[in-house]
N, C-alpha and C. Protein backbone atom coordinates (compact mmCIF):
# COMPACT_ATOMS: atom_id res chain seq x y z
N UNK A 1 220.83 111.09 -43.33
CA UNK A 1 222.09 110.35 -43.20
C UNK A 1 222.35 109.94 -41.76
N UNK A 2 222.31 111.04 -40.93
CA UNK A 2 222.30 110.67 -39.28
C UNK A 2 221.30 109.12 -39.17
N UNK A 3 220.29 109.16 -39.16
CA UNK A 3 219.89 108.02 -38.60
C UNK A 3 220.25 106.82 -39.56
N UNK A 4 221.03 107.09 -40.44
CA UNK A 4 221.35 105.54 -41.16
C UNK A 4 222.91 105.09 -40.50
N UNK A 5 223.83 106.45 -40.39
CA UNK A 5 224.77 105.77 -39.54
C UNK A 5 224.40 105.57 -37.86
N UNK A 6 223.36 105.90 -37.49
CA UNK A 6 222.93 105.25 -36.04
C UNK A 6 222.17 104.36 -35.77
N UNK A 7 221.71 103.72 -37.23
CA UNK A 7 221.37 102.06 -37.30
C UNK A 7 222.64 101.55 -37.22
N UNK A 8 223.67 101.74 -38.45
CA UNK A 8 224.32 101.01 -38.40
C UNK A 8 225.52 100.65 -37.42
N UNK A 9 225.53 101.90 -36.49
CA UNK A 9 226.65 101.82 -35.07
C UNK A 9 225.50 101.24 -34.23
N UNK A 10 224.17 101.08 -34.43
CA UNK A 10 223.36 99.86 -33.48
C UNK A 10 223.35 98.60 -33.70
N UNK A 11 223.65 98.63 -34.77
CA UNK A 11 224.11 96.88 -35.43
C UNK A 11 224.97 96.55 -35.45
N UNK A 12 225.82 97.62 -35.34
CA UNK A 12 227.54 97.18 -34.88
C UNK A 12 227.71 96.46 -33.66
N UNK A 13 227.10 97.19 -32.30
CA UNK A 13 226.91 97.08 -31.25
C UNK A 13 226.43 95.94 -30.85
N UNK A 14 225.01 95.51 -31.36
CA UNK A 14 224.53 94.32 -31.27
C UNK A 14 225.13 93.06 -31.96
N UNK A 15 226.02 93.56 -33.48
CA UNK A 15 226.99 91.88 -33.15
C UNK A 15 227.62 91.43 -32.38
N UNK A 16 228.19 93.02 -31.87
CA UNK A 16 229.26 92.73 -30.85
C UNK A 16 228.81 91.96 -29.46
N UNK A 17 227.25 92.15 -29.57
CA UNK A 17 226.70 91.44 -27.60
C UNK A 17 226.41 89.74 -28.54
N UNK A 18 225.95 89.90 -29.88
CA UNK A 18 225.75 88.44 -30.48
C UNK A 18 227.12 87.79 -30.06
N UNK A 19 228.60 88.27 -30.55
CA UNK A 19 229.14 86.94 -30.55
C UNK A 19 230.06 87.00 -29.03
N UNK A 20 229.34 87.90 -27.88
CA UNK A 20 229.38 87.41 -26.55
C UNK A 20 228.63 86.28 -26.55
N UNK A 21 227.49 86.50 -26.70
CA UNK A 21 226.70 85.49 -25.97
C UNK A 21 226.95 84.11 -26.98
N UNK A 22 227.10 84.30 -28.15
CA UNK A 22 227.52 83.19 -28.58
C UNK A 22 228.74 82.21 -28.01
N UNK A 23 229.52 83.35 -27.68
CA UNK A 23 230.75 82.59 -26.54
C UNK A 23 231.00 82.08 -25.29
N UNK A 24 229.43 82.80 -24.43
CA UNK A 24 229.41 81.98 -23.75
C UNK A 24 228.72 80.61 -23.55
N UNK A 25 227.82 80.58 -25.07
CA UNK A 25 227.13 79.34 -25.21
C UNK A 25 228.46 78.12 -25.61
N UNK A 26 229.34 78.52 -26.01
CA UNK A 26 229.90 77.90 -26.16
C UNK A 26 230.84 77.33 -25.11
N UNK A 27 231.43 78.05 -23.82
CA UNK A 27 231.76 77.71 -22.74
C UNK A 27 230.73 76.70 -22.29
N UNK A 28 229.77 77.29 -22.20
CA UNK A 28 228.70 76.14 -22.00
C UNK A 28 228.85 74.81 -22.19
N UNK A 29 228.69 74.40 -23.31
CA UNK A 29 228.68 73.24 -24.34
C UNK A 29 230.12 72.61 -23.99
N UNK A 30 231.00 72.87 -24.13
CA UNK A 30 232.39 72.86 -23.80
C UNK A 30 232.52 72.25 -22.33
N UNK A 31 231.78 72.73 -21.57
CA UNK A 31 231.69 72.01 -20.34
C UNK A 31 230.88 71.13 -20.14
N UNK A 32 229.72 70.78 -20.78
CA UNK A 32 228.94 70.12 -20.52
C UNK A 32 229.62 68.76 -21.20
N UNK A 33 230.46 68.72 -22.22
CA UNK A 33 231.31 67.56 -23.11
C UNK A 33 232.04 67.12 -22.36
N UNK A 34 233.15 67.84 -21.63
CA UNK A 34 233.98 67.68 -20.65
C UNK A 34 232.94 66.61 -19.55
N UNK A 35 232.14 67.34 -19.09
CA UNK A 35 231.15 66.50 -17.97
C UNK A 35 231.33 65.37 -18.39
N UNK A 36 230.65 65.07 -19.36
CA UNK A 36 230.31 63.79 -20.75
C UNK A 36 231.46 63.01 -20.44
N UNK A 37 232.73 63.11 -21.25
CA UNK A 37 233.76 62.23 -21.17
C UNK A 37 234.27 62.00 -19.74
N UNK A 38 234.01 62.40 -18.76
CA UNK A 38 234.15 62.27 -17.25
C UNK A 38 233.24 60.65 -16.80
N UNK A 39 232.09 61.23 -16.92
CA UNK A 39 230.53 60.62 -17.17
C UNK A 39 231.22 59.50 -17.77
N UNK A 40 231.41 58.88 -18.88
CA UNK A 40 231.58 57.92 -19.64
C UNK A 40 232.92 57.17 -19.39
N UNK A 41 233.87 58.34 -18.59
CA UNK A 41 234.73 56.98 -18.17
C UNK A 41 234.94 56.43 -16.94
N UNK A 42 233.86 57.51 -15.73
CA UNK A 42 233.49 56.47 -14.98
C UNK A 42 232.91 55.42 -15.15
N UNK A 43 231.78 55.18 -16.19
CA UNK A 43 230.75 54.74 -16.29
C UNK A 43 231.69 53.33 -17.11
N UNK A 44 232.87 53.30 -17.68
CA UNK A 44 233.11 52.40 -18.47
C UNK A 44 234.50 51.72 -17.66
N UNK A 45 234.55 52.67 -16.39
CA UNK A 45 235.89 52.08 -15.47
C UNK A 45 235.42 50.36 -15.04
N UNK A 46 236.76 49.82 -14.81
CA UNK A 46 236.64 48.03 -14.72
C UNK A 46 235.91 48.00 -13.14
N UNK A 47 236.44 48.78 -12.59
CA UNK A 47 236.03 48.81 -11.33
C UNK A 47 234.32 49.00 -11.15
N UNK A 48 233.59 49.15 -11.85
CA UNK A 48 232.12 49.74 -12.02
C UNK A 48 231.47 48.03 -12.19
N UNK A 49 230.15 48.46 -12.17
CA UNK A 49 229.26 47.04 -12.36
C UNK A 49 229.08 47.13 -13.70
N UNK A 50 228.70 45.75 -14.55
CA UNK A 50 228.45 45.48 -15.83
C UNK A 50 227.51 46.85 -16.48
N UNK A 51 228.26 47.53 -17.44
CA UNK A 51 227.81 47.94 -18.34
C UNK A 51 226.49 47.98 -19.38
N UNK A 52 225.15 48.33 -19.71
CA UNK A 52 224.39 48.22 -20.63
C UNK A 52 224.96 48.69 -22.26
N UNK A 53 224.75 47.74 -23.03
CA UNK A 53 225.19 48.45 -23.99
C UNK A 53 224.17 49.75 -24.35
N UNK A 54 224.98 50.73 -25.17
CA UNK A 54 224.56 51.75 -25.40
C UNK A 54 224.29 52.19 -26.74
N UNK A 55 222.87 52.48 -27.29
CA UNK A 55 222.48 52.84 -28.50
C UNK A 55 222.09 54.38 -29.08
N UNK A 56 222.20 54.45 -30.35
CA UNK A 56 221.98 55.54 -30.31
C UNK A 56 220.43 55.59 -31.35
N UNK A 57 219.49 56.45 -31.29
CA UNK A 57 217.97 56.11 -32.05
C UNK A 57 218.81 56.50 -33.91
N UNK A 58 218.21 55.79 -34.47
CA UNK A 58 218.56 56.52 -36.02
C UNK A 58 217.94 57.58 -36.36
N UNK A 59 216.82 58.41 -35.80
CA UNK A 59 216.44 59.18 -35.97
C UNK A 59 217.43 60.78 -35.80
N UNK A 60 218.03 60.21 -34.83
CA UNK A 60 219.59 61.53 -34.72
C UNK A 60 220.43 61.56 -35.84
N UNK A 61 220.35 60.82 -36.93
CA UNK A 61 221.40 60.89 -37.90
C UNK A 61 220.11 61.74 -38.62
N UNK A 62 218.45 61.62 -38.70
CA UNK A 62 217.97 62.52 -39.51
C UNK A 62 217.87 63.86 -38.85
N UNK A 63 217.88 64.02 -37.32
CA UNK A 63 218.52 65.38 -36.98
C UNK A 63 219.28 66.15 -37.47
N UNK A 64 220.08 65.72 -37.56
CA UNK A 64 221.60 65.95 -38.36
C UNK A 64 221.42 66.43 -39.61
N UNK A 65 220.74 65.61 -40.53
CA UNK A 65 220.71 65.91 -41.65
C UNK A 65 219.76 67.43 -41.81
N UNK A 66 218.63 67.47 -40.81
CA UNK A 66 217.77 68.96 -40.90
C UNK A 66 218.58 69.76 -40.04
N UNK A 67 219.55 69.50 -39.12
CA UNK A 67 220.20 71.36 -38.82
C UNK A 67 220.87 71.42 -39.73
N UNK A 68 221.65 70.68 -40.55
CA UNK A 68 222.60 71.11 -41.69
C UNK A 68 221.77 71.56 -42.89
N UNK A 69 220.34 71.33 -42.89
CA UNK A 69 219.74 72.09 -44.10
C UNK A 69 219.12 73.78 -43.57
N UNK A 70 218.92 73.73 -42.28
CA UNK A 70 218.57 74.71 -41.81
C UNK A 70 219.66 75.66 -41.75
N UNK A 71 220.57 75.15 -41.74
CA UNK A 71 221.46 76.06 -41.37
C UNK A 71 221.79 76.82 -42.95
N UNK A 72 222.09 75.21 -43.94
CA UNK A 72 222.51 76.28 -45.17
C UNK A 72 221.25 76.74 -45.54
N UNK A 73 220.03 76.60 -45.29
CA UNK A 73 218.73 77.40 -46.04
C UNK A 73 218.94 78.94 -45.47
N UNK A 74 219.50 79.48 -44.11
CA UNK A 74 219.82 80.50 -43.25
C UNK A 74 220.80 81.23 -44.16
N UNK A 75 222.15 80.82 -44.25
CA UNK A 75 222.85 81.31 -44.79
C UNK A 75 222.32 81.89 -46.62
N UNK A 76 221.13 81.22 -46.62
CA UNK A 76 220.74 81.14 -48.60
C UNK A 76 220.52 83.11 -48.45
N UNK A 77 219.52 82.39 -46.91
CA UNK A 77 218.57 83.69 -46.98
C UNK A 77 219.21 85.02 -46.66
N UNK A 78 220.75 84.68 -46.07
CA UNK A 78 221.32 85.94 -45.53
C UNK A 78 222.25 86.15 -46.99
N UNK A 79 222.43 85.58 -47.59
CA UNK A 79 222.98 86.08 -49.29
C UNK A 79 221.57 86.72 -50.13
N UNK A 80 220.24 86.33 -49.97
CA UNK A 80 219.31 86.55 -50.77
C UNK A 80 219.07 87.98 -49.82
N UNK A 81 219.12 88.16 -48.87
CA UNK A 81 218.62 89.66 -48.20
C UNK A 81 219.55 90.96 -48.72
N UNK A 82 220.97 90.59 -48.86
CA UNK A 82 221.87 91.11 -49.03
C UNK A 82 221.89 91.97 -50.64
N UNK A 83 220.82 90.77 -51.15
CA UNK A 83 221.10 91.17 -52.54
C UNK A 83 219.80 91.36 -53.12
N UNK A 84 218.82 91.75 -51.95
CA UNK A 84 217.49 92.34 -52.14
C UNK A 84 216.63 91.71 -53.06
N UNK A 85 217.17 90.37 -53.01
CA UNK A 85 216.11 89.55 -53.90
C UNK A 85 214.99 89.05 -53.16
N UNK A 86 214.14 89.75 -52.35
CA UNK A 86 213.19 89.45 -51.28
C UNK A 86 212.02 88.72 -51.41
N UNK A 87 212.04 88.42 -52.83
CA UNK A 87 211.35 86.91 -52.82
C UNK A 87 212.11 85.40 -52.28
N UNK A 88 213.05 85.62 -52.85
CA UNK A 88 213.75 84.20 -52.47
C UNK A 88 214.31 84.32 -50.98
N UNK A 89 214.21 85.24 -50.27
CA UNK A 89 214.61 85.73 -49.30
C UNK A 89 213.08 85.28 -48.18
N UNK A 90 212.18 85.56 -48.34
CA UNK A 90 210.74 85.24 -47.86
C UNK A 90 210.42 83.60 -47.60
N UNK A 91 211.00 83.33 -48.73
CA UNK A 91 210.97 81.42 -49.34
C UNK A 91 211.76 80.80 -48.74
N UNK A 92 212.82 81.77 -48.25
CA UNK A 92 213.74 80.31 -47.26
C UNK A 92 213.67 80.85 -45.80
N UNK A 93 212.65 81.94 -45.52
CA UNK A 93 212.73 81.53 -44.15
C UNK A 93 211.63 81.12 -43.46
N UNK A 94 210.57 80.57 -44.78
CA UNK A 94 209.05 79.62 -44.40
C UNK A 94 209.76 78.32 -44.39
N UNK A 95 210.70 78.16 -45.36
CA UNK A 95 211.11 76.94 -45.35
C UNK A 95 211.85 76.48 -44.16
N UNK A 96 212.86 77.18 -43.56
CA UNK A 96 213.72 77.17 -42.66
C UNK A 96 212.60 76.94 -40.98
N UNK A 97 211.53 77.68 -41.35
CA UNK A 97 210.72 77.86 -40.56
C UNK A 97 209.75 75.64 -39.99
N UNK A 98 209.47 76.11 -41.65
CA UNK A 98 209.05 74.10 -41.42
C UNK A 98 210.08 73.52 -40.98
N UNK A 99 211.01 73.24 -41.39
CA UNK A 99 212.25 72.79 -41.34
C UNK A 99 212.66 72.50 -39.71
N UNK A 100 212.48 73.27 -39.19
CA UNK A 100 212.52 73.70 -37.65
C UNK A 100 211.31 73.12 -36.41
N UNK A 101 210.48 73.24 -37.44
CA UNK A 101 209.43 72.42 -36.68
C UNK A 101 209.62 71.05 -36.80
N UNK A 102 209.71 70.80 -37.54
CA UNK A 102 210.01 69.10 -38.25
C UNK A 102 211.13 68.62 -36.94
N UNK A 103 211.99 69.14 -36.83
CA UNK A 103 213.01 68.77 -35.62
C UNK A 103 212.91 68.46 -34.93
N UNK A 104 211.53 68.96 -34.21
CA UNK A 104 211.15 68.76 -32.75
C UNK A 104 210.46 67.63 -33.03
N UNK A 105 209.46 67.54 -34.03
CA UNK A 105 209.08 65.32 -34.63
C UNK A 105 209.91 64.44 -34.11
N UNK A 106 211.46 65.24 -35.01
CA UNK A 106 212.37 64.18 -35.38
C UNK A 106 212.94 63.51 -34.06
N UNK A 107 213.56 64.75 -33.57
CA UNK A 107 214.02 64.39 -32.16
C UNK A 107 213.16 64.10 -30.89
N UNK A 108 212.17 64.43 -31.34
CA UNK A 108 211.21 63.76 -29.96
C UNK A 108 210.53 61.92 -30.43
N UNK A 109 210.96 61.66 -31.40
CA UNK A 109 210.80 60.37 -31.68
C UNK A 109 212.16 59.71 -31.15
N UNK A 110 213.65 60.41 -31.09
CA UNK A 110 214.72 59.68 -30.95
C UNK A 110 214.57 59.29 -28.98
N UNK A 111 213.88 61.18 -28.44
CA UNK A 111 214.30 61.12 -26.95
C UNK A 111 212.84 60.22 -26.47
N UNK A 112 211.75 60.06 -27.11
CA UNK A 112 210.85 58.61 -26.19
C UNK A 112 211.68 57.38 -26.68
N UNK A 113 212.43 56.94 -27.69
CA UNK A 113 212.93 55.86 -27.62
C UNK A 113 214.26 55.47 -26.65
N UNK A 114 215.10 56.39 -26.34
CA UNK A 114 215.70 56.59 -25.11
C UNK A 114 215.31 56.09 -23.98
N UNK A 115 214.13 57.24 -23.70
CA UNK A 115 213.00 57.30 -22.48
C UNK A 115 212.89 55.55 -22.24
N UNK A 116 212.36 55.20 -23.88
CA UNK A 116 212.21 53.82 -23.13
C UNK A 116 213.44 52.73 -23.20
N UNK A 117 214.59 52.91 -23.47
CA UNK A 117 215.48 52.40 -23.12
C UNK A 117 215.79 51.91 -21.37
N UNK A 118 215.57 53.57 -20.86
CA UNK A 118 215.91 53.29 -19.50
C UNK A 118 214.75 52.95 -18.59
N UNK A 119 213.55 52.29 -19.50
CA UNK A 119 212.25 51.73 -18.58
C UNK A 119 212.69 50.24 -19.13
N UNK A 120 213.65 50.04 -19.46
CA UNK A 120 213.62 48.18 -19.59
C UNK A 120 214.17 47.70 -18.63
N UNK A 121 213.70 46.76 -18.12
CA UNK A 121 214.29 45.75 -16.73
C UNK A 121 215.56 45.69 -16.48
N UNK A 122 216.59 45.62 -17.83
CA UNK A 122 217.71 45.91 -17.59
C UNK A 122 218.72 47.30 -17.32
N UNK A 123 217.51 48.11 -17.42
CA UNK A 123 217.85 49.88 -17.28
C UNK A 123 218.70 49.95 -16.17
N UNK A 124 218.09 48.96 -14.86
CA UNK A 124 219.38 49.13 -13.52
C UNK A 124 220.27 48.79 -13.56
N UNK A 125 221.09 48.60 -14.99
CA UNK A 125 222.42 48.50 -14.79
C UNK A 125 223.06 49.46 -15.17
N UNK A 126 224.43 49.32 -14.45
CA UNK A 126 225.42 50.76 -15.64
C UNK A 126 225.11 50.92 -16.79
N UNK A 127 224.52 52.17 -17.25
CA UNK A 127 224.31 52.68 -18.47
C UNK A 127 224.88 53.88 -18.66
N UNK A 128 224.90 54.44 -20.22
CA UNK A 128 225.04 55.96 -20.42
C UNK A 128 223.99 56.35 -20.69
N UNK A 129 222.67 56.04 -20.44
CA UNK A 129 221.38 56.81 -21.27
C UNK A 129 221.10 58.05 -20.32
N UNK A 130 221.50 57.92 -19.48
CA UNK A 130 220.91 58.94 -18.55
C UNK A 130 221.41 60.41 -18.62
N UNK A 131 222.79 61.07 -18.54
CA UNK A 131 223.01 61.72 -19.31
C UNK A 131 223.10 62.66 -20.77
N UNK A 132 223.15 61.12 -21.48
CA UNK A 132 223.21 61.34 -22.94
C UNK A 132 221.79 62.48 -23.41
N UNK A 133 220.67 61.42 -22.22
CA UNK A 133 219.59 61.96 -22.57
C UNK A 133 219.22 63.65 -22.14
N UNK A 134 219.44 63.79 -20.98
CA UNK A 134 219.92 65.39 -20.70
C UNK A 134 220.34 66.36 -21.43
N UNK A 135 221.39 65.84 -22.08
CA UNK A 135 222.26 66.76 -23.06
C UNK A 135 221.75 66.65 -24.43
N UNK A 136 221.02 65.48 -24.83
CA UNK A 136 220.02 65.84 -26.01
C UNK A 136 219.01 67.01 -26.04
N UNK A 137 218.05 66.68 -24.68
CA UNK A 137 217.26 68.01 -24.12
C UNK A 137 217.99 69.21 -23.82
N UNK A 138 219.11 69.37 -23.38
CA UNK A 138 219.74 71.08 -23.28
C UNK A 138 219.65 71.52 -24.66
N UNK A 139 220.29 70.73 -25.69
CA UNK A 139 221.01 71.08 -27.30
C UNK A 139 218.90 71.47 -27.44
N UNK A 140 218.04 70.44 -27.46
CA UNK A 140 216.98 70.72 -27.81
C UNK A 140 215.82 72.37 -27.33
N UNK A 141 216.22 72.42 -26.12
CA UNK A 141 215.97 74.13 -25.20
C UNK A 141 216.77 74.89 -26.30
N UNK A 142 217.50 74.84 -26.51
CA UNK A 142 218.28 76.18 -27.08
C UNK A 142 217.71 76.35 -28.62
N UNK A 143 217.00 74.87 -29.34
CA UNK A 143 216.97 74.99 -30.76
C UNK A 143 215.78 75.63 -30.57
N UNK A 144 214.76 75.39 -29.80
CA UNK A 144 213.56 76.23 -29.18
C UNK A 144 214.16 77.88 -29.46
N UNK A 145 215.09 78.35 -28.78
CA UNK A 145 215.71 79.61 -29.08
C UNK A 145 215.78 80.13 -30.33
N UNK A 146 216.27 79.30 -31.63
CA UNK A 146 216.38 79.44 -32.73
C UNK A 146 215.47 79.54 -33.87
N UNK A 147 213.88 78.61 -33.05
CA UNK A 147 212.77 78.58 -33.64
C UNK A 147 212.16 80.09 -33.24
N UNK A 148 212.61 80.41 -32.23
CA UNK A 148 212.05 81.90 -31.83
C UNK A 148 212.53 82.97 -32.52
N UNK A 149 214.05 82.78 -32.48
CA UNK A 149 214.63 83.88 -34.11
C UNK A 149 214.15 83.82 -35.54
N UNK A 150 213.60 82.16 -35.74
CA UNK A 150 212.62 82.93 -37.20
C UNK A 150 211.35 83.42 -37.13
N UNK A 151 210.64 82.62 -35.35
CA UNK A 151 209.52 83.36 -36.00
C UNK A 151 209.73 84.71 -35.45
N UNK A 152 210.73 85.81 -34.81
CA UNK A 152 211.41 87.30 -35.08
C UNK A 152 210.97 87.47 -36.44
N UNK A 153 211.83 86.63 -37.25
CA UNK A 153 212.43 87.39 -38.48
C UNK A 153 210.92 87.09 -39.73
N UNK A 154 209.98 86.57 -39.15
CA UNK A 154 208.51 86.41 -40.10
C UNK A 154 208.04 87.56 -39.33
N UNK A 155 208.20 87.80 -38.47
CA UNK A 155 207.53 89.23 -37.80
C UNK A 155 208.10 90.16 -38.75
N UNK A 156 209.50 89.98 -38.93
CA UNK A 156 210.03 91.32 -39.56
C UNK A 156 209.70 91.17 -41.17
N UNK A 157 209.87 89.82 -41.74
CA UNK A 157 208.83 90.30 -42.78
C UNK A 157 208.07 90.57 -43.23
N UNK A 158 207.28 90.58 -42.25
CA UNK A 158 205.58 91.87 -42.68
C UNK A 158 206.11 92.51 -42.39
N UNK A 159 206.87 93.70 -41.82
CA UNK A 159 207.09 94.57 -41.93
C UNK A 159 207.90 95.20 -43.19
N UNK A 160 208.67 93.81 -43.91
CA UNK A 160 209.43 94.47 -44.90
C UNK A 160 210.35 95.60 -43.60
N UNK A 161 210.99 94.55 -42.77
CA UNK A 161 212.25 95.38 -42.17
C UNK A 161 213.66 95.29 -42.43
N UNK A 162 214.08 94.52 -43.75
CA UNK A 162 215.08 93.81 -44.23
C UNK A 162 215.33 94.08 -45.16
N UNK A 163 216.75 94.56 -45.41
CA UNK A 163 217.28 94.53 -46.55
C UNK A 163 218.75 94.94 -46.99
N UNK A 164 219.46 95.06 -47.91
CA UNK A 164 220.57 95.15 -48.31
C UNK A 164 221.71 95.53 -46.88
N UNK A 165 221.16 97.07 -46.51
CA UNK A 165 221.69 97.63 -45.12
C UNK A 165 221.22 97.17 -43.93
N UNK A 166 219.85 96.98 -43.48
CA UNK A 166 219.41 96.26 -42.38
C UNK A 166 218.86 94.90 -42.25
N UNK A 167 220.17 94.34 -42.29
CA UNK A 167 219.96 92.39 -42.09
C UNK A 167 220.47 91.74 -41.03
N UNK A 168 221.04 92.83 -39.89
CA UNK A 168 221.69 92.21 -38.49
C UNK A 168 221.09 91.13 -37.96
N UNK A 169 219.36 90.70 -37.58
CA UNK A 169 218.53 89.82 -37.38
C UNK A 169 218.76 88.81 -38.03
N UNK A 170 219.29 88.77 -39.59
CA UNK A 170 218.72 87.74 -40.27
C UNK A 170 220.46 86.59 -40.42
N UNK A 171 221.13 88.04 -40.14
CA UNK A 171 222.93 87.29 -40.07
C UNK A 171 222.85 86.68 -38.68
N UNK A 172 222.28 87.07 -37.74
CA UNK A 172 222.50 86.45 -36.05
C UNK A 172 221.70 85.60 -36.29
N UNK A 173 220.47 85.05 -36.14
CA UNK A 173 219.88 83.82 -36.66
C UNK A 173 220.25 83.00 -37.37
N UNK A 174 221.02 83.29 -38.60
CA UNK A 174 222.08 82.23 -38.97
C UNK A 174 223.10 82.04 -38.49
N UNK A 175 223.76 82.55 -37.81
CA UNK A 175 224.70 82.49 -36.94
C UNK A 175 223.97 81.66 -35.77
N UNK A 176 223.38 81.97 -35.39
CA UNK A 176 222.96 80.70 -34.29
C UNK A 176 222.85 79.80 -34.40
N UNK A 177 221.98 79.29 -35.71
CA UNK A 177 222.06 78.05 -36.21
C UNK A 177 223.08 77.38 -36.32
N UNK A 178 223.82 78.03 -37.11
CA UNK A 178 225.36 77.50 -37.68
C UNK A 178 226.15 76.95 -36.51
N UNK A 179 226.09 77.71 -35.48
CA UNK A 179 226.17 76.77 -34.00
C UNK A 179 225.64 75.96 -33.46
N UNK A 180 224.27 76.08 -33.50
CA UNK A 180 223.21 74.79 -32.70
C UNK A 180 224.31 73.59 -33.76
N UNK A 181 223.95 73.84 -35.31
CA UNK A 181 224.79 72.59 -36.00
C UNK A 181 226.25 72.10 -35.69
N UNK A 182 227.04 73.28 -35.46
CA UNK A 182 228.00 72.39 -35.15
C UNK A 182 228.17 71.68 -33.75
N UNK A 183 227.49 72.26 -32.34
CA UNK A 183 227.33 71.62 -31.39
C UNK A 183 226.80 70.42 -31.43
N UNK A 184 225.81 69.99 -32.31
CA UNK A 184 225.05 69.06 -32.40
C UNK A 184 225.99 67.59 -32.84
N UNK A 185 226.45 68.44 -33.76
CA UNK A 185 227.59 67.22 -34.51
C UNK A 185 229.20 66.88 -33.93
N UNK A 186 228.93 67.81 -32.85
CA UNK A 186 230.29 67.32 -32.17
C UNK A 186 229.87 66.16 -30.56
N UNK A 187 228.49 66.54 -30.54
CA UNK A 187 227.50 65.71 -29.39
C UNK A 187 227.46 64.24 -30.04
N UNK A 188 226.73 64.34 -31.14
CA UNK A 188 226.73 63.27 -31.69
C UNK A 188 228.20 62.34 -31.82
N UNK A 189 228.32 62.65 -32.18
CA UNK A 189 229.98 62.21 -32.32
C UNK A 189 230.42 61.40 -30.84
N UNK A 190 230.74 62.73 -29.91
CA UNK A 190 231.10 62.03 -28.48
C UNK A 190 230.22 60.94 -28.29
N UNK A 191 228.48 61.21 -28.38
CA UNK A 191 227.94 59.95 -28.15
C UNK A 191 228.01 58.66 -28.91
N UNK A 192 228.34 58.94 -30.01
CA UNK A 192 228.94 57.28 -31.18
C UNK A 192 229.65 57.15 -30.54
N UNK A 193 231.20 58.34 -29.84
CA UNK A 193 232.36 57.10 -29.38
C UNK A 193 231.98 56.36 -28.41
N UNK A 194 230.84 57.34 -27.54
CA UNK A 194 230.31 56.55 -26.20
C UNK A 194 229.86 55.32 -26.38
N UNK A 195 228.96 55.12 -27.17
CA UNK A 195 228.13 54.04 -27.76
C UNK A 195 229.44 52.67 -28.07
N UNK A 196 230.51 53.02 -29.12
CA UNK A 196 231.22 51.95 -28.92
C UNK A 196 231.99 51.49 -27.99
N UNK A 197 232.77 52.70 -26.77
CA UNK A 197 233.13 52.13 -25.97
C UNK A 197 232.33 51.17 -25.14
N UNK A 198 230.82 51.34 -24.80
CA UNK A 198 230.10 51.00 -23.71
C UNK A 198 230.11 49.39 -24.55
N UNK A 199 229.85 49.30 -25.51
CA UNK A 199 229.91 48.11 -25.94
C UNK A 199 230.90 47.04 -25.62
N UNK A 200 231.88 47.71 -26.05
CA UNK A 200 233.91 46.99 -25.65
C UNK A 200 233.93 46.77 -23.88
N UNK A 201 232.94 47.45 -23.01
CA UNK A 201 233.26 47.50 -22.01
C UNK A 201 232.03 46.28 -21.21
N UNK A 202 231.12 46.49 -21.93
CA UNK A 202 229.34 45.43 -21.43
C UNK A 202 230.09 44.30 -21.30
């Protein structure tokens, strides 16, 4: 009995440093948006030189669509661990696993079309790509982070280290996700409004 309540006051412990650090990722992000709307209304002040209009790749709307599957495939797997159905539990975090790779396709097709946004002749003018593009790559470093928590949690399934009582790994990994997604979609967002202001302003 001792060492099952001194897992579980170690997993206590460790949510408790999870949703630090989750908070300060989020200070993070929080500032880096702030930067953003700073960024964008210098960049769209009358006083500034002509404006480039500003696009966004369509490939970020299929971003979008894979952290929001990753994320609920995460959550499938932290109900399927819970309830020791460890087949279906195995199945969504290969899937979650492709899923994750696929991202880095997706979004590295959106950030060379960027890239070459700001190699066109007209790149020397006021633009927002330059930023925008930065803060695509930070959000992208951290999903790197997230690809590293499943392949954790494929480590821990050969071990068969998961289950009903010990799933702290598999709840913080979805929990991370569930953040990379909503950061992502509040980025996106600022950058659509960016995108139409720069237009109203070119």
């Amino acid at each position: 009995m001792a060492p099952i309540i001194g897992k579980v006051e170690q997993d206590r412990r460790s949510e408790q440093g999870a949703w630090l650090f989750l908070g300060s990722l989020t200070v993070f992000f929080v500032a880096c948006m702030i930067l953003y709307t700073i960024y964008v209304v210098l960049r769209v002040s009358p006083q500034t030189e002509e404006l480039q209009p500003f696009y966004l790749p369509v490939s970020f709307l299929l971003t979008t669509v894979n952290l929001i599957a990753i994320s609920m495939i995460l959550h499938m797997a932290v109900v399927a661990v819970r309830n020791e159905r460890q087949a279906d539990f195995t199945r969504y975090i290969i899937i979650s696993m492709i899923l994750a790779l696929a991202f880095f396709v997706i979004q590295g097709s959106g950030l060379t079309w960027m890239i070459a946004q700001l190699q066109r002749p007209d790149a020397s003018l006021n633009n927002l790509y330059g930023l925008t593009l930065f803060l695509v790559i930070v959000h992208a470093l951290h999903v790197i982070g997230g690809v590293a928590g499943i392949v954790f949690l494929l480590f821990g399934l050969s071990r068969q280290a998961y289950d009903h009582e010990r799933n702290f790994p598999v709840r913080f990994c979805a929990m991370y996700w569930h953040f990379l997604d909503l950061v992502w979609i509040i980025m996106l967002f600022s950058f659509g409004l960016a995108a139409f202001v720069s237009k109203g302003a070119g």
